[in-house]
C-alpha atoms as a PDB file:
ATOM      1  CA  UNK A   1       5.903 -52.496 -19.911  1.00  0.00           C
ATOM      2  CA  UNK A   2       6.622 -56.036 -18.803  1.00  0.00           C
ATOM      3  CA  UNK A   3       7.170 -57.044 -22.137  1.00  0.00           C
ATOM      4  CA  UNK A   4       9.904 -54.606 -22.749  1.00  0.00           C
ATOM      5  CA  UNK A   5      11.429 -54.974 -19.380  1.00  0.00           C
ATOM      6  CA  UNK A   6      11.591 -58.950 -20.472  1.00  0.00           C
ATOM      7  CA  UNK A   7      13.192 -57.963 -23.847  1.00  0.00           C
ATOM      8  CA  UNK A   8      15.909 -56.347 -22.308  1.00  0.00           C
ATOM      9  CA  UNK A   9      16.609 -59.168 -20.192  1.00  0.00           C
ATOM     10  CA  UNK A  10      17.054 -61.419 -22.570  1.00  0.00           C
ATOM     11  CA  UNK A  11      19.061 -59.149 -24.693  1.00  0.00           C
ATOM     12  CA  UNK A  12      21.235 -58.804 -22.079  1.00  0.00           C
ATOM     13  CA  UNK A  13      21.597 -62.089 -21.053  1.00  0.00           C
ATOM     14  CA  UNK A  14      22.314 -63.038 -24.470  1.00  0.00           C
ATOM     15  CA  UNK A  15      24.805 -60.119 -25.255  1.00  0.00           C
ATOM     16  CA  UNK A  16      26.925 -61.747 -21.954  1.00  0.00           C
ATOM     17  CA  UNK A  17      26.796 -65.172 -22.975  1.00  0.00           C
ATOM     18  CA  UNK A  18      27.743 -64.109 -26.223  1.00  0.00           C
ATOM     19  CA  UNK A  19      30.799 -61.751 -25.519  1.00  0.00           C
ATOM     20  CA  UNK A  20      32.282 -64.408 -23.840  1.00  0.00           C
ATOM     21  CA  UNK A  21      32.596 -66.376 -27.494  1.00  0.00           C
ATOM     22  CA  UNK A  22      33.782 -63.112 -29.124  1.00  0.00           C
ATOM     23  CA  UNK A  23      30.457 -63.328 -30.915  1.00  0.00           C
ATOM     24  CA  UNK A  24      28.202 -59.674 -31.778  1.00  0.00           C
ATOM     25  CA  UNK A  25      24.580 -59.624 -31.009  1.00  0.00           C
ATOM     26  CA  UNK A  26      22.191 -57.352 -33.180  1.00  0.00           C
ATOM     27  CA  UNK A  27      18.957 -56.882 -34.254  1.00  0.00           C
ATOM     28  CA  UNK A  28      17.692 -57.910 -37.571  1.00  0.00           C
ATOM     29  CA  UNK A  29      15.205 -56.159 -39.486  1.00  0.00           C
ATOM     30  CA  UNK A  30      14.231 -56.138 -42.926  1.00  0.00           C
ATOM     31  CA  UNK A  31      11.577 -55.162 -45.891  1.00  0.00           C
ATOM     32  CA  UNK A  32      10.260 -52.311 -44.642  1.00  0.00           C
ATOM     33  CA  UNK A  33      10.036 -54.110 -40.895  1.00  0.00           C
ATOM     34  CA  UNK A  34       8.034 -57.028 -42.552  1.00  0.00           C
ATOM     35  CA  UNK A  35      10.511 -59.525 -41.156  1.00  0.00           C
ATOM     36  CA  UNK A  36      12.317 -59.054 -37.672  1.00  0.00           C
ATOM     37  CA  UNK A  37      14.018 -61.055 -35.630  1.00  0.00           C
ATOM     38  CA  UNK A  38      14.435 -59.857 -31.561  1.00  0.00           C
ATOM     39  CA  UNK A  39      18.116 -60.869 -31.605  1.00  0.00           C
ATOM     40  CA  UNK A  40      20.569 -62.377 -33.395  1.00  0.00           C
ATOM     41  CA  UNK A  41      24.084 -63.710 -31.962  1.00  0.00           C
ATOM     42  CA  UNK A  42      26.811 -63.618 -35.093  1.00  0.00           C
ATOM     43  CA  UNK A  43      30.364 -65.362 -35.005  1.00  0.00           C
ATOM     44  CA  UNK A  44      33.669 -64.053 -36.385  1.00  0.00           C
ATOM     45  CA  UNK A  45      32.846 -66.993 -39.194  1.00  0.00           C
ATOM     46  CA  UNK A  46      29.469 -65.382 -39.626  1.00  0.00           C
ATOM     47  CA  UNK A  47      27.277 -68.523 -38.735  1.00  0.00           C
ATOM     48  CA  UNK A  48      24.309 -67.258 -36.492  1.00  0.00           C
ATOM     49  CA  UNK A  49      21.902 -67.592 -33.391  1.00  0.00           C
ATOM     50  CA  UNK A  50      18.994 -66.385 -33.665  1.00  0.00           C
ATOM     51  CA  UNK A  51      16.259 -65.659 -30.863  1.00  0.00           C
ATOM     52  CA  UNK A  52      12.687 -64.385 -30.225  1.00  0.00           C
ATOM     53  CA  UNK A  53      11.527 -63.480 -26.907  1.00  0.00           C
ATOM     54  CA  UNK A  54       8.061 -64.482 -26.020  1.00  0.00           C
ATOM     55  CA  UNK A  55       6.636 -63.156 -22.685  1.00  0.00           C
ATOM     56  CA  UNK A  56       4.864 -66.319 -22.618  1.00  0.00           C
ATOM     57  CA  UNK A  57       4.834 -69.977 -21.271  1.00  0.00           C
ATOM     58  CA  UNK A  58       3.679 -71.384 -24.498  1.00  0.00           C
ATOM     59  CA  UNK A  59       5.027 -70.843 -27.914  1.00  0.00           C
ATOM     60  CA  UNK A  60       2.779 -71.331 -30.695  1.00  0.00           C
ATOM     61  CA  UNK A  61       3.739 -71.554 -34.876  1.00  0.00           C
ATOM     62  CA  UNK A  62       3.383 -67.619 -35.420  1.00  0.00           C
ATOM     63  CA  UNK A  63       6.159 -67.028 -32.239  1.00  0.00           C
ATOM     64  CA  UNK A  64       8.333 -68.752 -34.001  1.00  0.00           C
ATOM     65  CA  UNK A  65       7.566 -67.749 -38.234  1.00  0.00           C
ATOM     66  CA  UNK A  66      10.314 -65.072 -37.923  1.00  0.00           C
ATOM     67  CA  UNK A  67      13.028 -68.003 -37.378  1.00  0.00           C
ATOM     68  CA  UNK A  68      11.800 -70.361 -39.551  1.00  0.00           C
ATOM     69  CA  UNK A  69      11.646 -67.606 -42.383  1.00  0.00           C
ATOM     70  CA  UNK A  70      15.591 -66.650 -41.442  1.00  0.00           C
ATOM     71  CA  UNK A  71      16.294 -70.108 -41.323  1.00  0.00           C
ATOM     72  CA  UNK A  72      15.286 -70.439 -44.862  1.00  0.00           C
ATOM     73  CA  UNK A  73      17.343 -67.231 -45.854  1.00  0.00           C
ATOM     74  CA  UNK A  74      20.364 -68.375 -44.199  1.00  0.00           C
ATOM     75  CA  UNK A  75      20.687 -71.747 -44.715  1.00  0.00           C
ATOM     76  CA  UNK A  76      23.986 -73.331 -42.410  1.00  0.00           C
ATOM     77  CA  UNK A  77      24.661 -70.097 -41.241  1.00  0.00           C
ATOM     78  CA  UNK A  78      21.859 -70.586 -38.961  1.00  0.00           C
ATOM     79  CA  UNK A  79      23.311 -73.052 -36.229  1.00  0.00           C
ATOM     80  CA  UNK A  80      20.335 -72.279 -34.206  1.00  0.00           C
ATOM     81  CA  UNK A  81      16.601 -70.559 -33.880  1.00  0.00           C
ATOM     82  CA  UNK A  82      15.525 -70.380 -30.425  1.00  0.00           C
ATOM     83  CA  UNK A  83      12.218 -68.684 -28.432  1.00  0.00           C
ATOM     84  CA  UNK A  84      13.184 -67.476 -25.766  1.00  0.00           C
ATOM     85  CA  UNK A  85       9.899 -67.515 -23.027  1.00  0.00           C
ATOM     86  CA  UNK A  86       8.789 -67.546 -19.983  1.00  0.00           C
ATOM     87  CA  UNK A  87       8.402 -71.071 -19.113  1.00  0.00           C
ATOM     88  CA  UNK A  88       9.348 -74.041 -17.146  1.00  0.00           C
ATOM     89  CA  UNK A  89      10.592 -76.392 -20.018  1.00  0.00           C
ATOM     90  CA  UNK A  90      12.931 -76.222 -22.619  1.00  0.00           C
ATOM     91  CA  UNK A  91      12.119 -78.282 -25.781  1.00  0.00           C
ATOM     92  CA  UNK A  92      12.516 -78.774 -29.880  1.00  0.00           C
ATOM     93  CA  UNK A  93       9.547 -77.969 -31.521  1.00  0.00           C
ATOM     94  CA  UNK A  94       8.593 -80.041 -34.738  1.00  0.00           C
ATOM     95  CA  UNK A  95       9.578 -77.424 -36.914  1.00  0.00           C
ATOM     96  CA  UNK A  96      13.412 -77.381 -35.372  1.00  0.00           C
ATOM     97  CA  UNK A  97      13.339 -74.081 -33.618  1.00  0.00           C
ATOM     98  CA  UNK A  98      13.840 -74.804 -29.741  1.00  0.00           C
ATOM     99  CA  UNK A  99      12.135 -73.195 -26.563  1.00  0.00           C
ATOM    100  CA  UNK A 100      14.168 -72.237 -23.957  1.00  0.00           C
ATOM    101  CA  UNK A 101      12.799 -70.571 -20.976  1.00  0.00           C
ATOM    102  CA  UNK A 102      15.221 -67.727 -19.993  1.00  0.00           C
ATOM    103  CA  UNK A 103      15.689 -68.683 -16.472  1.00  0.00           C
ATOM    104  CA  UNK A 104      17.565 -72.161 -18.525  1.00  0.00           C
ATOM    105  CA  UNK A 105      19.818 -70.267 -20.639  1.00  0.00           C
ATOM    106  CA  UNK A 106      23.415 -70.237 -20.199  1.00  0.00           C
ATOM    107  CA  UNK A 107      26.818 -70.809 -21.746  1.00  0.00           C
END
């Protein structure tokens, strides 16, 4: 139940930050549900955020396969892939999707 509750927090922190750039958040899924993505924030030009929410402090390679596997569908439409989790610190992770706790997030 925390889990979801979380979800929903970050979707609607996302869905403020993005209606203020007259940008439309979604959900991606695709294949049968064998690729998802939590959220995705799209621009009238169609260029992309993307985020998946982690209830967790520390983000490992399978948290973040879903954007690394839209990043290689989209190409530059991506302009970013982002985790969002529960922890203290945001950072880049070597395979260029960022974490970004939720409490950091902002416009």
């Amino acid at each position: 139940m925390l889990g979801a509750l979380f979800a929903s927090l970050a979707a609607l922190s996302v869905r403020v930050f993005a209606g203020a750039s007259d940008s439309r958040v979604s959900h991606l899924r695709v294949r049968d549900g064998r690729h998802e993505v939590d959220i995705i924030a799209e621009r009238n030009d169609h260029r992309v955020v993307a985020f998946e929410v982690k209830l967790s402090a520390t983000v490992d390679s399978d948290d973040a396969s879903r954007l690394v596997w839209l990043r290689k569908e989209l190409g530059d439409r991506l302009l970013d892939a982002i985790v969002l989790s529960t922890g203290s610190t945001a950072y880049r992770r070597e395979d260029g999707v960022a974490v970004v706790p939720l409490g950091l997030l902002g416009p």
